[in-house]
C-alpha atoms as a PDB file:
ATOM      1  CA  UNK A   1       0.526 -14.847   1.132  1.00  0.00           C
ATOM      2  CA  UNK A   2      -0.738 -13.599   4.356  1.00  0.00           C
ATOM      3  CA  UNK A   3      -4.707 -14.061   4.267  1.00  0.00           C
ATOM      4  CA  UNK A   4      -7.224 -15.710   7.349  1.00  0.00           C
ATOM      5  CA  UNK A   5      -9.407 -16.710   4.183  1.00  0.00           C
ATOM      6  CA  UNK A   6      -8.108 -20.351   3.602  1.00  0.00           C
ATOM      7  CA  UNK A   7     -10.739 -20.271   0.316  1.00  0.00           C
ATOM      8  CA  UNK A   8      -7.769 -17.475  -1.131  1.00  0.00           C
ATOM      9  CA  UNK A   9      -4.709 -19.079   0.403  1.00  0.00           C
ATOM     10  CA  UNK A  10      -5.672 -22.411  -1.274  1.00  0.00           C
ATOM     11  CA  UNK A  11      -6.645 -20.664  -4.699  1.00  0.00           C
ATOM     12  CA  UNK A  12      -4.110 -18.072  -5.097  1.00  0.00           C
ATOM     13  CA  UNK A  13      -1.392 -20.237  -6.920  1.00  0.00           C
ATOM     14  CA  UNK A  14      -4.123 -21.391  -9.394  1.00  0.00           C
ATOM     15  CA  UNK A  15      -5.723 -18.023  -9.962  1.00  0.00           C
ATOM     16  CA  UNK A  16      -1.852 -16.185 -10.343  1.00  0.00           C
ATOM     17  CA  UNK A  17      -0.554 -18.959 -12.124  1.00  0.00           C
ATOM     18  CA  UNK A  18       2.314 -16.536 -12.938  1.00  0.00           C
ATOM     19  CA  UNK A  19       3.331 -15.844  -9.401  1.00  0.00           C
ATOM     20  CA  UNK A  20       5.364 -18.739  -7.436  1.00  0.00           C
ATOM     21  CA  UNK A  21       3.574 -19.333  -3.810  1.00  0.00           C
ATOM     22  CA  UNK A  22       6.334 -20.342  -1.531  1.00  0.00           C
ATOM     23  CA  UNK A  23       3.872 -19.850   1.592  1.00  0.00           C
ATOM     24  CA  UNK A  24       0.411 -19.204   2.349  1.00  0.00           C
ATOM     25  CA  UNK A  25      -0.493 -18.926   5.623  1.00  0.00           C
ATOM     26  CA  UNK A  26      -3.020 -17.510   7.986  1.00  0.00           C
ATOM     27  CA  UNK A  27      -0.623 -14.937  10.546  1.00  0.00           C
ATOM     28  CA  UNK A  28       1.817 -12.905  10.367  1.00  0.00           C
ATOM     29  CA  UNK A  29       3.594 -14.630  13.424  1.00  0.00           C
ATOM     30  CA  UNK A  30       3.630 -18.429  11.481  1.00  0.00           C
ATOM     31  CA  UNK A  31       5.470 -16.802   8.250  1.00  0.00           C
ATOM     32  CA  UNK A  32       8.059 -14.897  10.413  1.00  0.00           C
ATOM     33  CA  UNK A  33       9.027 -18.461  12.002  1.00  0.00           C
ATOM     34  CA  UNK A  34       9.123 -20.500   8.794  1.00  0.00           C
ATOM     35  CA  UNK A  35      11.073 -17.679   7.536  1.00  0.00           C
ATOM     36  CA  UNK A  36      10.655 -18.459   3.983  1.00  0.00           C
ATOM     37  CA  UNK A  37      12.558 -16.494   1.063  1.00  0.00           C
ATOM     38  CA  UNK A  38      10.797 -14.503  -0.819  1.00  0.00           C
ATOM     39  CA  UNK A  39      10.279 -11.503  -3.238  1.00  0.00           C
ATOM     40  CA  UNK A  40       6.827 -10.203  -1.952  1.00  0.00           C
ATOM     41  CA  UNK A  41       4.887 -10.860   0.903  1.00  0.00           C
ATOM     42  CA  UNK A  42       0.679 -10.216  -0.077  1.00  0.00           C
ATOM     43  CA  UNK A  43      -0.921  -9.289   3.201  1.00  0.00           C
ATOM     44  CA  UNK A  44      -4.256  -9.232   4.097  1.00  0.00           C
ATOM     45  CA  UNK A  45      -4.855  -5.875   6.582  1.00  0.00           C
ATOM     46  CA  UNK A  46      -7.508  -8.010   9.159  1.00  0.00           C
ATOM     47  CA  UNK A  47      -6.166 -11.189  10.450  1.00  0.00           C
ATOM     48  CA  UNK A  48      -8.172 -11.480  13.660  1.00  0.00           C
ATOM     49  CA  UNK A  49     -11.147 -13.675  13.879  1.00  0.00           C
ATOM     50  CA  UNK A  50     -12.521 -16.261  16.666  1.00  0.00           C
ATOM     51  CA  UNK A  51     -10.254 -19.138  16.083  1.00  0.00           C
ATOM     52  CA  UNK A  52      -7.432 -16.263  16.073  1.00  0.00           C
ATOM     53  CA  UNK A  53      -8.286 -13.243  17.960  1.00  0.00           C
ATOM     54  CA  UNK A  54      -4.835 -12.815  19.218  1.00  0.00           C
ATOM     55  CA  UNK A  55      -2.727 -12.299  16.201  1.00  0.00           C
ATOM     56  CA  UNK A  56      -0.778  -9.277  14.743  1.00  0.00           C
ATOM     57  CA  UNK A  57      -2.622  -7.829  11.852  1.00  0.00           C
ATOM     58  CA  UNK A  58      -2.709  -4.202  10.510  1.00  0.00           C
ATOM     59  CA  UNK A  59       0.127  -1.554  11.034  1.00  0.00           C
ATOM     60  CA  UNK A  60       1.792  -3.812  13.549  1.00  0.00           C
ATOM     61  CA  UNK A  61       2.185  -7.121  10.808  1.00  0.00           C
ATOM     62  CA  UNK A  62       3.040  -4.597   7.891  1.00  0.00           C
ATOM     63  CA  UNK A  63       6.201  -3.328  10.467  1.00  0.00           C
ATOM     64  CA  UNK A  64       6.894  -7.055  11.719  1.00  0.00           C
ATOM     65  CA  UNK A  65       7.614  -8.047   7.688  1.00  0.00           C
ATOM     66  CA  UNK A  66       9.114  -5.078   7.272  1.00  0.00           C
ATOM     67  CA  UNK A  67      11.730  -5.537   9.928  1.00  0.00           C
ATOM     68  CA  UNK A  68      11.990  -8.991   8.545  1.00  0.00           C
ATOM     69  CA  UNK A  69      13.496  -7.863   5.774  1.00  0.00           C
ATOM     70  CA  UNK A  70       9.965  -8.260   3.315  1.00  0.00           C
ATOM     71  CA  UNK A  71       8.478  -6.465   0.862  1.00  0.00           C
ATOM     72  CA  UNK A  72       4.728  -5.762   1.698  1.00  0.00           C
ATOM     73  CA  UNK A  73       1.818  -5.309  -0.733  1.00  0.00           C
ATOM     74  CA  UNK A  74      -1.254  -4.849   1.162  1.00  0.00           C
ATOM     75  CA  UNK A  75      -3.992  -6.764  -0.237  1.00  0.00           C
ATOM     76  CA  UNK A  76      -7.749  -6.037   1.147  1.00  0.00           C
ATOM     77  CA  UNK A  77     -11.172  -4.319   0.686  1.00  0.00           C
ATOM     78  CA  UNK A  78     -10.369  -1.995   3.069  1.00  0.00           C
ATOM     79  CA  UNK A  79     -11.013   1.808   1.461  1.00  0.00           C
ATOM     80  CA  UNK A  80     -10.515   4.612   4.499  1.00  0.00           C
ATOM     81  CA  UNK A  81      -8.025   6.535   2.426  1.00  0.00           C
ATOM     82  CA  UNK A  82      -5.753   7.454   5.882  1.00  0.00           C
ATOM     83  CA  UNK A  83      -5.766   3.671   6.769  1.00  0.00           C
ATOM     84  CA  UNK A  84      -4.181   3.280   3.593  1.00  0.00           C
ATOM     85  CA  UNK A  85      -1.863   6.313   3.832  1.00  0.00           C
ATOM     86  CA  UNK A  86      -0.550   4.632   7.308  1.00  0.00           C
ATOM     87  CA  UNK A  87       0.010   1.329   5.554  1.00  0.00           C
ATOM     88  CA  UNK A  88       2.385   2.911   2.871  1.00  0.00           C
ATOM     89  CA  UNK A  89       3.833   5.197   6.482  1.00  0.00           C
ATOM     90  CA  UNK A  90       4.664   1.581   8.047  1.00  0.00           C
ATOM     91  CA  UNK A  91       6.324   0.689   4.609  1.00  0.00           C
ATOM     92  CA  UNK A  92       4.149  -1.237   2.774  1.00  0.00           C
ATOM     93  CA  UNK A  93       4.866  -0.361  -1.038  1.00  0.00           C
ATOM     94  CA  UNK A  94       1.775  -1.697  -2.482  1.00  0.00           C
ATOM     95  CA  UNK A  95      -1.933  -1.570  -1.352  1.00  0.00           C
ATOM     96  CA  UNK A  96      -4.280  -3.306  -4.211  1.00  0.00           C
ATOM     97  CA  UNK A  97      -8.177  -4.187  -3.884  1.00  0.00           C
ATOM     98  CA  UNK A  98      -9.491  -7.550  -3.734  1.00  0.00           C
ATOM     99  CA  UNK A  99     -11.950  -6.403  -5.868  1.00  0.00           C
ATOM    100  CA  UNK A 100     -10.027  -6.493  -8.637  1.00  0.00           C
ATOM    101  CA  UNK A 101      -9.809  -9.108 -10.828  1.00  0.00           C
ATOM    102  CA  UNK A 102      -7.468 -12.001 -10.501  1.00  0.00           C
ATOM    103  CA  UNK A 103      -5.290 -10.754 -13.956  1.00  0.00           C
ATOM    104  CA  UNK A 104      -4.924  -7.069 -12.629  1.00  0.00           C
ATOM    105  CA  UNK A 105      -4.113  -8.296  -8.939  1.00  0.00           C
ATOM    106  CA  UNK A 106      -1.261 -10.620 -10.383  1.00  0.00           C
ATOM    107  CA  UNK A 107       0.058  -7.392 -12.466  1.00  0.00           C
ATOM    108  CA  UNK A 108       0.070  -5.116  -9.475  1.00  0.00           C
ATOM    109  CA  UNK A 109       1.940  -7.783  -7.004  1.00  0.00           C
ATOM    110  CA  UNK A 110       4.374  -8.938 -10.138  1.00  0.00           C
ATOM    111  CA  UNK A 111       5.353  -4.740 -10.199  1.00  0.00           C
ATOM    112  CA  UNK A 112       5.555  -4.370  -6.170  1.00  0.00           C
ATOM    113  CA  UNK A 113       7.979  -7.337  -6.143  1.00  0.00           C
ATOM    114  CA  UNK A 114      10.149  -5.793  -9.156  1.00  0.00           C
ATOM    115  CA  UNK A 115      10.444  -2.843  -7.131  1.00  0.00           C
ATOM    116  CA  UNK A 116       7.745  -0.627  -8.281  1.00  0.00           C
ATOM    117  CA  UNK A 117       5.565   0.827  -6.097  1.00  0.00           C
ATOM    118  CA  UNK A 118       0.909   0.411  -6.365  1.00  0.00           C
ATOM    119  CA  UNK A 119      -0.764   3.618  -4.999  1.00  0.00           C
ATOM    120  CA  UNK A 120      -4.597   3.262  -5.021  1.00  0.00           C
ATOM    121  CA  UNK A 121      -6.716   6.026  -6.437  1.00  0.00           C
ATOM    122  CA  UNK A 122      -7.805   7.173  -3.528  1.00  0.00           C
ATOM    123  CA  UNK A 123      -4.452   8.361  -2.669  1.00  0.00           C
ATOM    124  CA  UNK A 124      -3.383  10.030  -5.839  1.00  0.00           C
ATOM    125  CA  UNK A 125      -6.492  12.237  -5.107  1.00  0.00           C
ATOM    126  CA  UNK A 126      -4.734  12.579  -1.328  1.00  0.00           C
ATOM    127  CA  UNK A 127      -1.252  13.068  -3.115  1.00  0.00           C
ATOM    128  CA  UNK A 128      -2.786  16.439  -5.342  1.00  0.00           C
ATOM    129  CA  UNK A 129      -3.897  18.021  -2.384  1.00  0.00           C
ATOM    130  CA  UNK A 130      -0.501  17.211  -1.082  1.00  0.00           C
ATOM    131  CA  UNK A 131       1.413  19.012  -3.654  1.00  0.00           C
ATOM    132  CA  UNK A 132      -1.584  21.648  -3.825  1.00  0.00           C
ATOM    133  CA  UNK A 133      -1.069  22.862  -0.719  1.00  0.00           C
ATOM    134  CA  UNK A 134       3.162  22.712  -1.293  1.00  0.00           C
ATOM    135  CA  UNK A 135       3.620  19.928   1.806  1.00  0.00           C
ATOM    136  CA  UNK A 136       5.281  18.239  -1.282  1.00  0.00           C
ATOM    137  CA  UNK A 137       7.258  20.429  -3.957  1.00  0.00           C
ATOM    138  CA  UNK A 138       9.837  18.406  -5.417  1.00  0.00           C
ATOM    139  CA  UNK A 139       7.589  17.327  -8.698  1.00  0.00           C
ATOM    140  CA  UNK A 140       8.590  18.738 -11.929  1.00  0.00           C
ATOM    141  CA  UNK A 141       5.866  20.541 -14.311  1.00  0.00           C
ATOM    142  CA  UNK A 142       5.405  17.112 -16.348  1.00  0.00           C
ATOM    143  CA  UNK A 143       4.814  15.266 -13.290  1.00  0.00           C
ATOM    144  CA  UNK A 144       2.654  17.934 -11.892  1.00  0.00           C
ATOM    145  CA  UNK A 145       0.448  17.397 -15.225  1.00  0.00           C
ATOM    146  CA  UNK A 146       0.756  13.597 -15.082  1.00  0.00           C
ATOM    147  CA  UNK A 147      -0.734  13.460 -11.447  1.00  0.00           C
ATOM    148  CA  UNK A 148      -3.199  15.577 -12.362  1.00  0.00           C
ATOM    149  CA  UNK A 149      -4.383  13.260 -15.393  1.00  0.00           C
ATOM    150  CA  UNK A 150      -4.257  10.420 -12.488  1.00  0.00           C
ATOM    151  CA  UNK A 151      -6.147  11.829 -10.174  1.00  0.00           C
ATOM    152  CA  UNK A 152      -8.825  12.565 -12.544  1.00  0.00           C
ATOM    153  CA  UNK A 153      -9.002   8.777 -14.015  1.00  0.00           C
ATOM    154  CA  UNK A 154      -7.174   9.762 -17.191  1.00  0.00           C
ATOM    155  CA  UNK A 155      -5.391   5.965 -18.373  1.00  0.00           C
ATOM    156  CA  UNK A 156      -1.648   6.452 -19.702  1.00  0.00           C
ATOM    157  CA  UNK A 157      -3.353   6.051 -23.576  1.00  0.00           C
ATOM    158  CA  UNK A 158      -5.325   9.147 -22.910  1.00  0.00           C
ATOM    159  CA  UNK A 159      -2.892  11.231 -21.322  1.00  0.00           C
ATOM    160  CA  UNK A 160      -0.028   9.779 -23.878  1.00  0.00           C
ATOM    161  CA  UNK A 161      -2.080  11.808 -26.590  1.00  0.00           C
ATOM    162  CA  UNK A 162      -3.333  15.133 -24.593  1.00  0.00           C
ATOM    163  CA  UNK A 163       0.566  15.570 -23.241  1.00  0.00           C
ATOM    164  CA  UNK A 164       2.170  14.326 -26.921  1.00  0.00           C
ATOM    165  CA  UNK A 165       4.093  11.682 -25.595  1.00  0.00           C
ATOM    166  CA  UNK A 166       5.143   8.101 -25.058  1.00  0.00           C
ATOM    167  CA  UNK A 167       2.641   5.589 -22.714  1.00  0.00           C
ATOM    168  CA  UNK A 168       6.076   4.340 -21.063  1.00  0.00           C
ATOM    169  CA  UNK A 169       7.667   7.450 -20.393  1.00  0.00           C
ATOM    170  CA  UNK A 170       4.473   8.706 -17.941  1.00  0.00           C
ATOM    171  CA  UNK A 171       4.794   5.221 -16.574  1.00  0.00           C
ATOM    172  CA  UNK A 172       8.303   6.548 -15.283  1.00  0.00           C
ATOM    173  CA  UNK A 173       6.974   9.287 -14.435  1.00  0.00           C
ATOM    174  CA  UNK A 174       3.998   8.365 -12.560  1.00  0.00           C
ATOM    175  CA  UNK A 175       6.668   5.532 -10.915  1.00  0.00           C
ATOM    176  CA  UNK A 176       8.629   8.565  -9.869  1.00  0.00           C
ATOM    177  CA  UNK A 177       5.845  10.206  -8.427  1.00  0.00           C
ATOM    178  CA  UNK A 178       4.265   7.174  -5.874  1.00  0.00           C
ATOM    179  CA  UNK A 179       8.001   6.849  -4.563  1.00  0.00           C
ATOM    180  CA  UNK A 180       7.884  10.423  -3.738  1.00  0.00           C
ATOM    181  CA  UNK A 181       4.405   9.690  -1.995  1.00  0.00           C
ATOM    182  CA  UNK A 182       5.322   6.594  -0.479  1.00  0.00           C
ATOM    183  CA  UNK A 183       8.838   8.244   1.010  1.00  0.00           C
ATOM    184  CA  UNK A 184       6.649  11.968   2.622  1.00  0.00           C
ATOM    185  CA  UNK A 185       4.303   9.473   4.109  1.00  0.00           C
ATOM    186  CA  UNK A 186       7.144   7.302   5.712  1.00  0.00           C
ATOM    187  CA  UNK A 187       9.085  10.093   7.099  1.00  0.00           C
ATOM    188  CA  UNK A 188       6.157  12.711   8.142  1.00  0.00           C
ATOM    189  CA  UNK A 189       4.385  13.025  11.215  1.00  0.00           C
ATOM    190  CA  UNK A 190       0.525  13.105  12.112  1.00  0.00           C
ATOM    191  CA  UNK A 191       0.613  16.675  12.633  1.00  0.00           C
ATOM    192  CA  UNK A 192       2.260  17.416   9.258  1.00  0.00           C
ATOM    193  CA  UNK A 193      -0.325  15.824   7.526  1.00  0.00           C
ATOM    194  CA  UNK A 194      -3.185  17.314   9.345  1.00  0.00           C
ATOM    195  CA  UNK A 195      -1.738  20.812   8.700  1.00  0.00           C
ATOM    196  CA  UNK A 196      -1.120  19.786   5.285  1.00  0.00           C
ATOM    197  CA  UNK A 197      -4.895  18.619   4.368  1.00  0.00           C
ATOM    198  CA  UNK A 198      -6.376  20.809   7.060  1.00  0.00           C
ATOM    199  CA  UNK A 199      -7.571  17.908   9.342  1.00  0.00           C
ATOM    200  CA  UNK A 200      -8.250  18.536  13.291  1.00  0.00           C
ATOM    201  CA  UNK A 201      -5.049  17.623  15.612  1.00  0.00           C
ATOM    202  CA  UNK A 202      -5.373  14.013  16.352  1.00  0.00           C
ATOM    203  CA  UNK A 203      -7.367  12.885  13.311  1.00  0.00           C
ATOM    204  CA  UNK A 204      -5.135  10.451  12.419  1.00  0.00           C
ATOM    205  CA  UNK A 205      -3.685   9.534  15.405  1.00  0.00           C
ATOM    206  CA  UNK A 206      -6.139   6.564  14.928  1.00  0.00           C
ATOM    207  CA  UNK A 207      -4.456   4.787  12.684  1.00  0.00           C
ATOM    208  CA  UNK A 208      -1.064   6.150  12.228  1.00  0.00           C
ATOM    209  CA  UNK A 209       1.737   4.138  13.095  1.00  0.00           C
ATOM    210  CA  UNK A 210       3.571   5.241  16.440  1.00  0.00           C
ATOM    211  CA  UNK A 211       6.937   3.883  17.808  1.00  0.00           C
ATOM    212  CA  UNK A 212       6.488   0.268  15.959  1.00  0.00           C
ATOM    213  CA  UNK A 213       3.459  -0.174  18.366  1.00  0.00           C
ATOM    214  CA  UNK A 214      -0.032  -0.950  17.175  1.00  0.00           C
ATOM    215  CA  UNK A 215      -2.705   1.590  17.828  1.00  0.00           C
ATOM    216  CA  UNK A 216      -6.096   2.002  18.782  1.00  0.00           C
ATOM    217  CA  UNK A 217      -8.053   0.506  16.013  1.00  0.00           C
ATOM    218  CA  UNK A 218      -4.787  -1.984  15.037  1.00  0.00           C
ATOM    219  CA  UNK A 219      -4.299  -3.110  18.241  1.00  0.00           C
ATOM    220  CA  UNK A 220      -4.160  -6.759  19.134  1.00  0.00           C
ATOM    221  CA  UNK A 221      -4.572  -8.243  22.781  1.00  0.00           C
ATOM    222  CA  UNK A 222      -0.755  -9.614  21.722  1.00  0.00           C
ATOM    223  CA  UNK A 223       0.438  -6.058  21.226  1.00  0.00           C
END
């Protein structure tokens, strides 16, 4: 755990009693030194604050685990849906809300850390337009139908019974589709993605992720 919040550092292994802690600390920098093993890393986007303005936080820690050799789930209130598409660009394979609750925050970092892969709502409803305007075609008809249920806030019980089929195979489904989110928005650029949703050159230059250097609104006086 990656969080400037000590009230969440110190709680987390009580609250996830399922999870094993192995570090909670407040930078990005202090975890890369210890260096500990581990199957997840949960990091908080905005690390910065007056007793540590200078630390990595944002796009630039998400590519520091990363290159680390960590998986990254994302864990924060933040909601700007193209902040969040630049987190899973950097390689972060989970983004979850701290306003969940404790039970559903545990499930989402337990299925990031087996491998899966936690897309927020907001970008399944980024993901249709996606395939809507054919930047991504590679989704069968079935998967087509499943995002479409997902985007719309349909559970896996409800569209289980409108598509006649089995709750676990749309989970593989629906698995299959966030890695195909997940690896457009790691290898396309800006200017793809404008075209693609019809945004104004430069519109996400803001908080895309250039070169392995922090931008604009992630940058830290440490670079």
């Amino acid at each position: 755990m990656v969080d400037d919040a000590s009230v969440i550092r110190e709680s987390i292994a009580i609250l996830m009693s399922e999870i094993q802690v192995v570090a909670a600390v407040s930078t990005v920098e202090e975890l890369v030194r210890i260096g500990p093993p581990a199957d997840l890393v949960v990091l908080d986007l905005h690390l910065a604050n007056a007793a540590q303005p200078d630390v990595r936080q944002g796009i630039a820690a998400i590519r520091a685990l990363t290159d680390g050799g960590y998986r990254v789930c994302v864990y924060s209130q933040e909601e700007r849906r193209f902040v969040l598409a630049a987190c899973i660009a950097a390689g972060a394979h989970g983004i979850v809300s701290k306003s969940l609750s404790a039970a559903a925050a545990q499930q989402n970092f337990a299925e990031v850390a087996l491998g899966g892969t936690v897309i927020p709502h907001s970008l399944i409803g980024l993901l249709e337009v996606l395939v809507r305007r054919k930047a991504i075609t590679v989704l069968t008809d079935r998967q087509r139908q499943v995002l479409h249920g997902r985007a719309r806030g349909f559970s896996y019980g409800q569209l289980a019974r409108r598509l006649f089929t089995a709750e676990s195979t749309l989970r593989g489904y629906w698995k299959d589709i966030t890695e195909t989110l997940s690896d457009y928005l790691a290898s396309a650029t800006p200017a793809e993605i404008e075209h693609a949703l019809g945004l104004a050159p430069g519109d996400l230059l803001e908080f895309w992720p250039d070169g392995g250097t922090p931008v604009n609104w992630w940058r830290t006086a440490s670079g």
